[in-house]
N, C-alpha and C. Protein backbone atom coordinates (compact mmCIF):
# COMPACT_ATOMS: atom_id res chain seq x y z
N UNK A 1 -54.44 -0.94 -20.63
CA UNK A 1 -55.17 -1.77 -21.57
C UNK A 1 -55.88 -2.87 -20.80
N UNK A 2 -56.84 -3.46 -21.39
CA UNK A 2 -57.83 -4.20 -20.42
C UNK A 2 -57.21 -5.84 -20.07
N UNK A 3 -57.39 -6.58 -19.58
CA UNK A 3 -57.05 -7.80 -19.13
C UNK A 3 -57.15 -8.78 -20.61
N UNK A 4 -58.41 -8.58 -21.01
CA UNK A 4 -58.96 -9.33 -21.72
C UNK A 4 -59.88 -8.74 -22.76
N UNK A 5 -59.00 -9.04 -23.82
CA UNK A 5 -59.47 -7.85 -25.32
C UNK A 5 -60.82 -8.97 -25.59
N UNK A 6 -61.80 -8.44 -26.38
CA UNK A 6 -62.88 -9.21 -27.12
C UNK A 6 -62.35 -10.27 -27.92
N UNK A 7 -63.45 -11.26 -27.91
CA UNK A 7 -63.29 -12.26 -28.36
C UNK A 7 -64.37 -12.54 -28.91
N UNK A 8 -64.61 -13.79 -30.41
CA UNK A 8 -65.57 -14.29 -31.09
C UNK A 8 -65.07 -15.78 -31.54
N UNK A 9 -66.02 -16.75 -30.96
CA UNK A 9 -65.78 -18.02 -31.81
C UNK A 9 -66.96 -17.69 -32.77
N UNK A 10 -66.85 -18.92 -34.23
CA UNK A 10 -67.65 -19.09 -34.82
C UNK A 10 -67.21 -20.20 -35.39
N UNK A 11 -68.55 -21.33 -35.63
CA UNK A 11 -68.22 -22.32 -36.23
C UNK A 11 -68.10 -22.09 -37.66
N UNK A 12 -67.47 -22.80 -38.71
CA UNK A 12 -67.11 -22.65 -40.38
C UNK A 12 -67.24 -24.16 -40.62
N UNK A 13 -68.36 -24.31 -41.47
CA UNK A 13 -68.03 -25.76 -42.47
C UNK A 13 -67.52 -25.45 -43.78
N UNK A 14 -66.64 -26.32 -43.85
CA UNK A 14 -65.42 -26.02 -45.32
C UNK A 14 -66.72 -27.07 -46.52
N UNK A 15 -67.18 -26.02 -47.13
CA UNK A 15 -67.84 -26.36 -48.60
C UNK A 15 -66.99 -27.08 -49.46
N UNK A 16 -68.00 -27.61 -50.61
CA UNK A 16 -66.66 -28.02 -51.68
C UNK A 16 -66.28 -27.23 -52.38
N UNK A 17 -67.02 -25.78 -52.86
CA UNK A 17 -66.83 -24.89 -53.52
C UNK A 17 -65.26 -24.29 -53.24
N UNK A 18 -65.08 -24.52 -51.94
CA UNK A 18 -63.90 -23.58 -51.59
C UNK A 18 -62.58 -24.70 -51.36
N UNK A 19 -62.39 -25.74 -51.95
CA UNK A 19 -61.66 -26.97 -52.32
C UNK A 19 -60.79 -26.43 -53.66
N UNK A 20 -59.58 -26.73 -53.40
CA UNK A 20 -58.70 -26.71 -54.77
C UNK A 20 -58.68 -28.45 -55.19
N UNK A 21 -58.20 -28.62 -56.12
CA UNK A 21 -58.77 -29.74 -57.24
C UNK A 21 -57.63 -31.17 -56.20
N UNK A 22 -56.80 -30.85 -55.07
CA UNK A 22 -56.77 -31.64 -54.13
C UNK A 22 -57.51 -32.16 -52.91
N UNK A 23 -58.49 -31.17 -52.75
CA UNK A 23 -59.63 -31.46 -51.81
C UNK A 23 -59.34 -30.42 -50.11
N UNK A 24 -58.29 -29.92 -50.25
CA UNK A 24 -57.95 -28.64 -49.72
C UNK A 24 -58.63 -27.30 -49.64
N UNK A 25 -58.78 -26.98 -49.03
CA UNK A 25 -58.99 -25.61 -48.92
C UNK A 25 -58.27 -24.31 -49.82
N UNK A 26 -58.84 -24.35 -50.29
CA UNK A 26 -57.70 -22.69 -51.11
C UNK A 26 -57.03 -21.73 -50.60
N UNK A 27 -56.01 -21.49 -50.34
CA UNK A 27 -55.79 -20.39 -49.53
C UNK A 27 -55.92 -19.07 -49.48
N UNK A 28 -56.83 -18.79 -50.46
CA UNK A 28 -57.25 -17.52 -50.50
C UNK A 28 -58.77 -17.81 -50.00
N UNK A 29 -59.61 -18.45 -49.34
CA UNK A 29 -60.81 -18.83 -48.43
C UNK A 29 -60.52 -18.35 -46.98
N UNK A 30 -59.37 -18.55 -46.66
CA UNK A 30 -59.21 -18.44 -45.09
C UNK A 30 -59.30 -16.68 -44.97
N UNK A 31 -59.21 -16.04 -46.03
CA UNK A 31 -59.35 -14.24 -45.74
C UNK A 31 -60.68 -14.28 -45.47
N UNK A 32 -61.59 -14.93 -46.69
CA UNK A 32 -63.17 -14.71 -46.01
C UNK A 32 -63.57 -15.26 -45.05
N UNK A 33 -63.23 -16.05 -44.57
CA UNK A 33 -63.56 -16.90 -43.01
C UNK A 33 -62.89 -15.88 -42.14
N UNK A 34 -61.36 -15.36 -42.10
CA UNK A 34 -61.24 -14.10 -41.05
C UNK A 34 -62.10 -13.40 -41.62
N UNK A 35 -62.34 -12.62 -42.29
CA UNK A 35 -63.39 -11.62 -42.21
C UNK A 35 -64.83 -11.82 -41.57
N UNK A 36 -65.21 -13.24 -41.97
CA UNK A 36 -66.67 -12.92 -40.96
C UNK A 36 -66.50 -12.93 -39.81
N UNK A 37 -65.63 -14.09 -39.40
CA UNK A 37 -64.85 -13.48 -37.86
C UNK A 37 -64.88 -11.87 -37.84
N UNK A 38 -64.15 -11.17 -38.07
CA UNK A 38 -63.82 -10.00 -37.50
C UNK A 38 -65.73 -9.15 -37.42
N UNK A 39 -66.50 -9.52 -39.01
CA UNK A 39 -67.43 -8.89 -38.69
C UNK A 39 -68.96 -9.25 -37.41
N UNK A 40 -68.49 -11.01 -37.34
CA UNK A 40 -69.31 -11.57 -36.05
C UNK A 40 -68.64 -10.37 -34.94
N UNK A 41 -67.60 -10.33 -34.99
CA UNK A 41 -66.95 -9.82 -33.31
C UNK A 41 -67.15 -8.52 -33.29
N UNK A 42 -67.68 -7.97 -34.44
CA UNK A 42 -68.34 -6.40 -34.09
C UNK A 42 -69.88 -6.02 -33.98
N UNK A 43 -70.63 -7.37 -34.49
CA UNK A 43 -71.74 -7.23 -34.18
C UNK A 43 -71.63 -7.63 -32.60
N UNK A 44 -70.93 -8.50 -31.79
CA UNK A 44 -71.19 -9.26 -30.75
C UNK A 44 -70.76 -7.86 -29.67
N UNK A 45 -70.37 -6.53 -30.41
CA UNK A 45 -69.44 -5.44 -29.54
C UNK A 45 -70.99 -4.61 -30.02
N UNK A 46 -71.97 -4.78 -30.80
CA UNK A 46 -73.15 -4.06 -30.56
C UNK A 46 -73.19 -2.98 -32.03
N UNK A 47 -72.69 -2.85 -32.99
CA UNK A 47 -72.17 -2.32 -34.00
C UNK A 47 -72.19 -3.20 -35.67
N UNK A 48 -72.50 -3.18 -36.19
CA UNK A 48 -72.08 -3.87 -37.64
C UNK A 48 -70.98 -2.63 -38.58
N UNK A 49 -70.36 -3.24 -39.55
CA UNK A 49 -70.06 -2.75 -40.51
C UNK A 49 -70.83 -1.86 -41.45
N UNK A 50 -71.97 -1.98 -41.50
CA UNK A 50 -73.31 -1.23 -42.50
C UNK A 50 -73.18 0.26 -41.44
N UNK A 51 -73.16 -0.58 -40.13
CA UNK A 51 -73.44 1.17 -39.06
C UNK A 51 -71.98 1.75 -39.82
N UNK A 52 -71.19 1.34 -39.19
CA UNK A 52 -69.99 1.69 -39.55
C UNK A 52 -70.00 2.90 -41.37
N UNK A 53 -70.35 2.50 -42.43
CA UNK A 53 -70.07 2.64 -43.22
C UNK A 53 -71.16 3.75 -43.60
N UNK A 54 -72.47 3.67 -43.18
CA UNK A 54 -73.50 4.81 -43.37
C UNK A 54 -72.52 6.12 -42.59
N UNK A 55 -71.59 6.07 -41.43
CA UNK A 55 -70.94 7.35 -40.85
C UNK A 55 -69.45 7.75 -41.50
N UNK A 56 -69.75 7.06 -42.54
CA UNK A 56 -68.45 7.33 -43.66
C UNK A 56 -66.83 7.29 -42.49
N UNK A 57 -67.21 5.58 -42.23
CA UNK A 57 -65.92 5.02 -41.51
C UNK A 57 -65.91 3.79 -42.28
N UNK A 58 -64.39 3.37 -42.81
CA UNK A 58 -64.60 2.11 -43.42
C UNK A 58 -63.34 1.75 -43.07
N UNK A 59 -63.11 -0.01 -42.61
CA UNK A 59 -61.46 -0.50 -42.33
C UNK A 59 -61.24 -1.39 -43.61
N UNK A 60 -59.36 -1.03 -44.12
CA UNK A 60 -59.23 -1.26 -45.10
C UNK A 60 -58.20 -2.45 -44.67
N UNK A 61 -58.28 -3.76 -45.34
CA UNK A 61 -56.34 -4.19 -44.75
C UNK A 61 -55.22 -3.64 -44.89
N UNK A 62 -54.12 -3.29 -43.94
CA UNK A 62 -53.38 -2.99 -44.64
C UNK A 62 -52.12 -3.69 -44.22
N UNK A 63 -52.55 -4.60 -43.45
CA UNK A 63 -50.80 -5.68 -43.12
C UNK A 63 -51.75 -6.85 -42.79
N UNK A 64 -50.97 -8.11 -43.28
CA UNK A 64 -51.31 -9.55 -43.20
C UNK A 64 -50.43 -10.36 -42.70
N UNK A 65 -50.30 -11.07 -41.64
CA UNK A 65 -49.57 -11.98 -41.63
C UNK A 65 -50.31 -13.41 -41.77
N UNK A 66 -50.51 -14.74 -41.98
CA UNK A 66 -50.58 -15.90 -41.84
C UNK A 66 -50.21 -16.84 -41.99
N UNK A 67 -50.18 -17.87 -41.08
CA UNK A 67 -49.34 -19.31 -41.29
C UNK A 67 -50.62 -20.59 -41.17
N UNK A 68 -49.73 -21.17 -42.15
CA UNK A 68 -50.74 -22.09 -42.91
C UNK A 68 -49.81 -23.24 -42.09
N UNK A 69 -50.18 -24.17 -41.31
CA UNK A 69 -49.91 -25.43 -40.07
C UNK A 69 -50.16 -26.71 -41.27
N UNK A 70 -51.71 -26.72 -41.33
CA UNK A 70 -52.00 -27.68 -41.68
C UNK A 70 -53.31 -27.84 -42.64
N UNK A 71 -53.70 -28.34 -43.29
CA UNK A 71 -55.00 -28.18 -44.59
C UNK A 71 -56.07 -28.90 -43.99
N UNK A 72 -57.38 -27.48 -44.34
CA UNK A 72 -58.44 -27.76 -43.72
C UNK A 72 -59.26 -28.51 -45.41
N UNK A 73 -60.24 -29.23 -45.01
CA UNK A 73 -60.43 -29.98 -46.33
C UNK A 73 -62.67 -30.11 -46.15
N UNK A 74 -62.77 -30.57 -47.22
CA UNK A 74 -63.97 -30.28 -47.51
C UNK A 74 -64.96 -31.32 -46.19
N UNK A 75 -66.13 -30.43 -45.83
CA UNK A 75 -66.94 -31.01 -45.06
C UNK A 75 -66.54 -30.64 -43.34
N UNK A 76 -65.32 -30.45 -43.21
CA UNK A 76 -64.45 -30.33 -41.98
C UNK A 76 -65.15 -29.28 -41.24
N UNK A 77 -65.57 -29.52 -40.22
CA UNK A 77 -66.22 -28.60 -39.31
C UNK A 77 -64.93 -27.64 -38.44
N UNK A 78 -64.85 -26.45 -38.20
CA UNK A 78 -64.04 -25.95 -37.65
C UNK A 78 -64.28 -24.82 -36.72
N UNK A 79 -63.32 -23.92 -35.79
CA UNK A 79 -63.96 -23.28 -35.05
C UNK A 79 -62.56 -22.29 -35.21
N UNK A 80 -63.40 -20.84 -35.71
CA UNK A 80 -62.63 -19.26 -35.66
C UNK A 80 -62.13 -19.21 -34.66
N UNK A 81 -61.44 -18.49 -33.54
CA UNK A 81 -61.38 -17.58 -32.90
C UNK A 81 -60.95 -16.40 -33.27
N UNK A 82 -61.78 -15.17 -33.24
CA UNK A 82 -61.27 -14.10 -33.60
C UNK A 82 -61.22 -12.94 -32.15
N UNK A 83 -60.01 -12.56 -31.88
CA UNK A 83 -59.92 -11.55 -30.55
C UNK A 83 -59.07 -10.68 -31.02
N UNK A 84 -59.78 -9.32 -31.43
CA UNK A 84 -59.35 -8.09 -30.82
C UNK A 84 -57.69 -7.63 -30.02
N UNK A 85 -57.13 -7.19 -30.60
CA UNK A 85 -55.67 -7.10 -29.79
C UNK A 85 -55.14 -5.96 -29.73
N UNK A 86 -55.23 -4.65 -30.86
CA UNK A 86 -54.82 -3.53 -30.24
C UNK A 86 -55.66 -2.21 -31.58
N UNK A 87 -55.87 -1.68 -30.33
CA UNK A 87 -56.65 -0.11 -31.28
C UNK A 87 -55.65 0.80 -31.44
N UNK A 88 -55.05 1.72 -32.16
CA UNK A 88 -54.68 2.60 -31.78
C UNK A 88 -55.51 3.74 -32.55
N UNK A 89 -54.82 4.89 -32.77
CA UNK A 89 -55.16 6.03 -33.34
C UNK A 89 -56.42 6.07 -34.40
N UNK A 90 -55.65 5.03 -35.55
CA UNK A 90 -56.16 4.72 -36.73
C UNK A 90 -56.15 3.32 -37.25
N UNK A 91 -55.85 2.37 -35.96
CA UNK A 91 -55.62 0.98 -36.77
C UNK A 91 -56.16 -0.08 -35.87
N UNK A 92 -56.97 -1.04 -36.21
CA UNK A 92 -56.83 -2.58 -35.58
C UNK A 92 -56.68 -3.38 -35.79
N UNK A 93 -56.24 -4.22 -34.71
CA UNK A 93 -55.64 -5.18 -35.07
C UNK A 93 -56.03 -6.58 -34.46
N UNK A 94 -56.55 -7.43 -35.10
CA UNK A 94 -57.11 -8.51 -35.41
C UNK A 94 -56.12 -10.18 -34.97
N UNK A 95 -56.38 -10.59 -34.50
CA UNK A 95 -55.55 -12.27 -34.43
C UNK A 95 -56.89 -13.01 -34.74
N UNK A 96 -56.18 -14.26 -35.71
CA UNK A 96 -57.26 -15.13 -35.66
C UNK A 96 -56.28 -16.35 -35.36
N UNK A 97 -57.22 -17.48 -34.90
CA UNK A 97 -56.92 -19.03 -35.14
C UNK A 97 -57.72 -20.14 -35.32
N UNK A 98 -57.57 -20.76 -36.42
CA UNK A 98 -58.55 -21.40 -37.02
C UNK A 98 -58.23 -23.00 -36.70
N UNK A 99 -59.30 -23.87 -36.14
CA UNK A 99 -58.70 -25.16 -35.12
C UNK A 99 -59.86 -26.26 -36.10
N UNK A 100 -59.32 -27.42 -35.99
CA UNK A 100 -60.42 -28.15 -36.64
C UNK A 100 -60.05 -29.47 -35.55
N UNK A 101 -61.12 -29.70 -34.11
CA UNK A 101 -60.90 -30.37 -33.43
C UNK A 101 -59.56 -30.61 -32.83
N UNK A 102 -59.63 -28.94 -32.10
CA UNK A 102 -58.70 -28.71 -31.35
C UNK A 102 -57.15 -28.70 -31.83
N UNK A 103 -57.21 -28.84 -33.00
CA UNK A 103 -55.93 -28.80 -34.23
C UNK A 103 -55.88 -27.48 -34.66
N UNK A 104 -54.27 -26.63 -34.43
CA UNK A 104 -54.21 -25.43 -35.03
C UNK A 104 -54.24 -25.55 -36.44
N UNK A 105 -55.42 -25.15 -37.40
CA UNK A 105 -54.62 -25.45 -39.00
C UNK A 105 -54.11 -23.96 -39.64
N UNK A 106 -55.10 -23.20 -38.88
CA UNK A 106 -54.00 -21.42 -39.55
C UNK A 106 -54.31 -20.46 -38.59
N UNK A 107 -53.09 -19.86 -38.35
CA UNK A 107 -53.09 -18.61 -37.68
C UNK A 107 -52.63 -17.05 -38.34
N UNK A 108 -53.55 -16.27 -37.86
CA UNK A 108 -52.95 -15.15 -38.52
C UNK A 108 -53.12 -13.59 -37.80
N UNK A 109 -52.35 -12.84 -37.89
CA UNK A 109 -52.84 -11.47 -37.28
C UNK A 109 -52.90 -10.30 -38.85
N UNK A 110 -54.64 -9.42 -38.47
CA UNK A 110 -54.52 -8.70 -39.50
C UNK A 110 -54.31 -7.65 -39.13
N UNK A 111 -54.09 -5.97 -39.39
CA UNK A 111 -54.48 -4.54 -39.30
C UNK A 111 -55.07 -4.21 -39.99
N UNK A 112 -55.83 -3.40 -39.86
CA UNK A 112 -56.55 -2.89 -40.71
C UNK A 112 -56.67 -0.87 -40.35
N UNK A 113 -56.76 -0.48 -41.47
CA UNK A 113 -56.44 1.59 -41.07
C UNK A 113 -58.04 1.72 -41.12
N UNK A 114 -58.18 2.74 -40.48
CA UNK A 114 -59.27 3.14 -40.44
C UNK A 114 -59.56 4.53 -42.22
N UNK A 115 -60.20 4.44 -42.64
CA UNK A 115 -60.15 5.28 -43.72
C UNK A 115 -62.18 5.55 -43.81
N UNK A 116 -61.63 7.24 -44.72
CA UNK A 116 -62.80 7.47 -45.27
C UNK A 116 -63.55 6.96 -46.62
N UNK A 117 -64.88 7.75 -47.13
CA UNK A 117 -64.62 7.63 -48.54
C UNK A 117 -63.54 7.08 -49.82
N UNK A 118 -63.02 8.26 -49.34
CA UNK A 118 -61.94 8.53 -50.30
C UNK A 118 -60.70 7.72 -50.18
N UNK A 119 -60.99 6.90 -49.18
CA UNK A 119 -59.48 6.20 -49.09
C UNK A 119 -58.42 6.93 -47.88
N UNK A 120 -58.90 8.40 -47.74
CA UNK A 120 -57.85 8.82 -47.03
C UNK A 120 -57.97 8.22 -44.91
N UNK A 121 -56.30 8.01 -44.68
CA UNK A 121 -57.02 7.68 -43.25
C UNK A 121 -57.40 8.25 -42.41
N UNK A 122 -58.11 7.84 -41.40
CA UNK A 122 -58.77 9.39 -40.19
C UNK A 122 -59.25 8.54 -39.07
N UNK A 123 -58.57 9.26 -37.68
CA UNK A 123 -59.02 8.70 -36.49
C UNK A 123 -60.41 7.56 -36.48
N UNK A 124 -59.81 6.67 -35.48
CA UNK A 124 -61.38 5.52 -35.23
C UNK A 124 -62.02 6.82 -34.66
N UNK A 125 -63.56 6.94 -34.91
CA UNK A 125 -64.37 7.77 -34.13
C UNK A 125 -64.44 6.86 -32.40
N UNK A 126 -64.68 8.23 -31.48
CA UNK A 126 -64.86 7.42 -30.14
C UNK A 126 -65.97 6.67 -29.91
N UNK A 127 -67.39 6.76 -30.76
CA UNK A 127 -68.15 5.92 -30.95
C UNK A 127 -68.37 4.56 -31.35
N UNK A 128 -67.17 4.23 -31.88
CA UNK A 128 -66.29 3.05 -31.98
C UNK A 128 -66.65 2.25 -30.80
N UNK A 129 -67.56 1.13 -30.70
CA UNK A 129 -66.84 0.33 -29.99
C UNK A 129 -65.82 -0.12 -28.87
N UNK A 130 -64.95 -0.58 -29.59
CA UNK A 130 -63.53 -0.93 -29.57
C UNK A 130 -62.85 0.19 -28.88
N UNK A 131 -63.00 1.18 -29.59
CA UNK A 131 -62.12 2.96 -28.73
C UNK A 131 -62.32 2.63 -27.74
N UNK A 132 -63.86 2.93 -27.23
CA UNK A 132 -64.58 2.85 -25.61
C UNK A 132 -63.61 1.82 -25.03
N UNK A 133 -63.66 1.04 -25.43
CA UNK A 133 -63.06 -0.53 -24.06
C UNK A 133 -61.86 -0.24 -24.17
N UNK A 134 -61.05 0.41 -24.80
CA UNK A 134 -59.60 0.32 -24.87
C UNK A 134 -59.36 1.59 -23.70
N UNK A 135 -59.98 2.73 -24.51
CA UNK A 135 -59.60 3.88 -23.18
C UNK A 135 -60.49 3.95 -21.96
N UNK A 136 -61.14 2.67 -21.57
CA UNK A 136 -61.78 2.52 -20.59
C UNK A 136 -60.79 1.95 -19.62
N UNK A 137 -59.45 1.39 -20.22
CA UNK A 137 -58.69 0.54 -19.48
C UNK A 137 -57.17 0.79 -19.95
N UNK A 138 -57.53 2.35 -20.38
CA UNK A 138 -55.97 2.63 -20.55
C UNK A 138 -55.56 3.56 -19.43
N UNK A 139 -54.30 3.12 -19.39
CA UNK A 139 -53.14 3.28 -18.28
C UNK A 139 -52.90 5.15 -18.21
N UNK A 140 -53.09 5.51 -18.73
CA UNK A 140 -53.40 7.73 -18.74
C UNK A 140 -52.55 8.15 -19.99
């Protein structure tokens, strides 16, 4: 496996829209902030999700972990990191950490299966991205 899996910062300003009636962040906001993370870090690998989905490949979640540190609040400028951590067969897997001036406020790792149409799952294609760099630097 390679030294150093992909990586994506992106900056996020916390709107008021996405404020619960304490001036907090909602915690159901921080899924769409990982998600554009994950989808910045596949354009930045040369690929979007649209490519992805015209070849009837689509990633679904299917395990979540996250820990909530500390509350990000309206106006708060912050910075993603989203890196890449393991491909296998049919799954990736995602870490994020979300910092607001160098302050951890949430961390989380996602998976996601690779699936068709239909929902059913089916190998990452080797055109993938992600495949390439992994078995470019796998061990045999």
């Amino acid at each position: 496996m390679p030294d150093e899996m992909p990586t994506c910062d992106i900056e996020i300003r916390v709107r008021y829209a996405e404020c619960d009636p304490w001036g907090n962040v909602h915690h159901g906001r921080y899924f769409e902030y990982f998600e554009a993370g994950r989808v910045q870090l596949l354009r930045q690998l040369g690929m979007s999700y649209r490519d992805c989905e015209a070849k009837d490949v689509f990633f679904v979640v299917n395990k979540l972990e996250c820990k909530f540190r500390a509350p990000a609040r309206f106006d708060d400028l912050m910075t993603l990191t989203t890196t890449l951590r393991r491909v296998t067969r049919a799954r990736v897997d995602h870490e994020y950490v979300l910092k607001r001036d160098g302050i951890i406020l949430t961390q989380a790792v996602i998976s996601l299966a690779c699936v068709d149409k239909q929902g059913r799952v089916q190998p990452i294609p080797d055109w993938f991205p992600t495949t390439q760099r992994i078995q470019a630097g796998a061990d045999g």
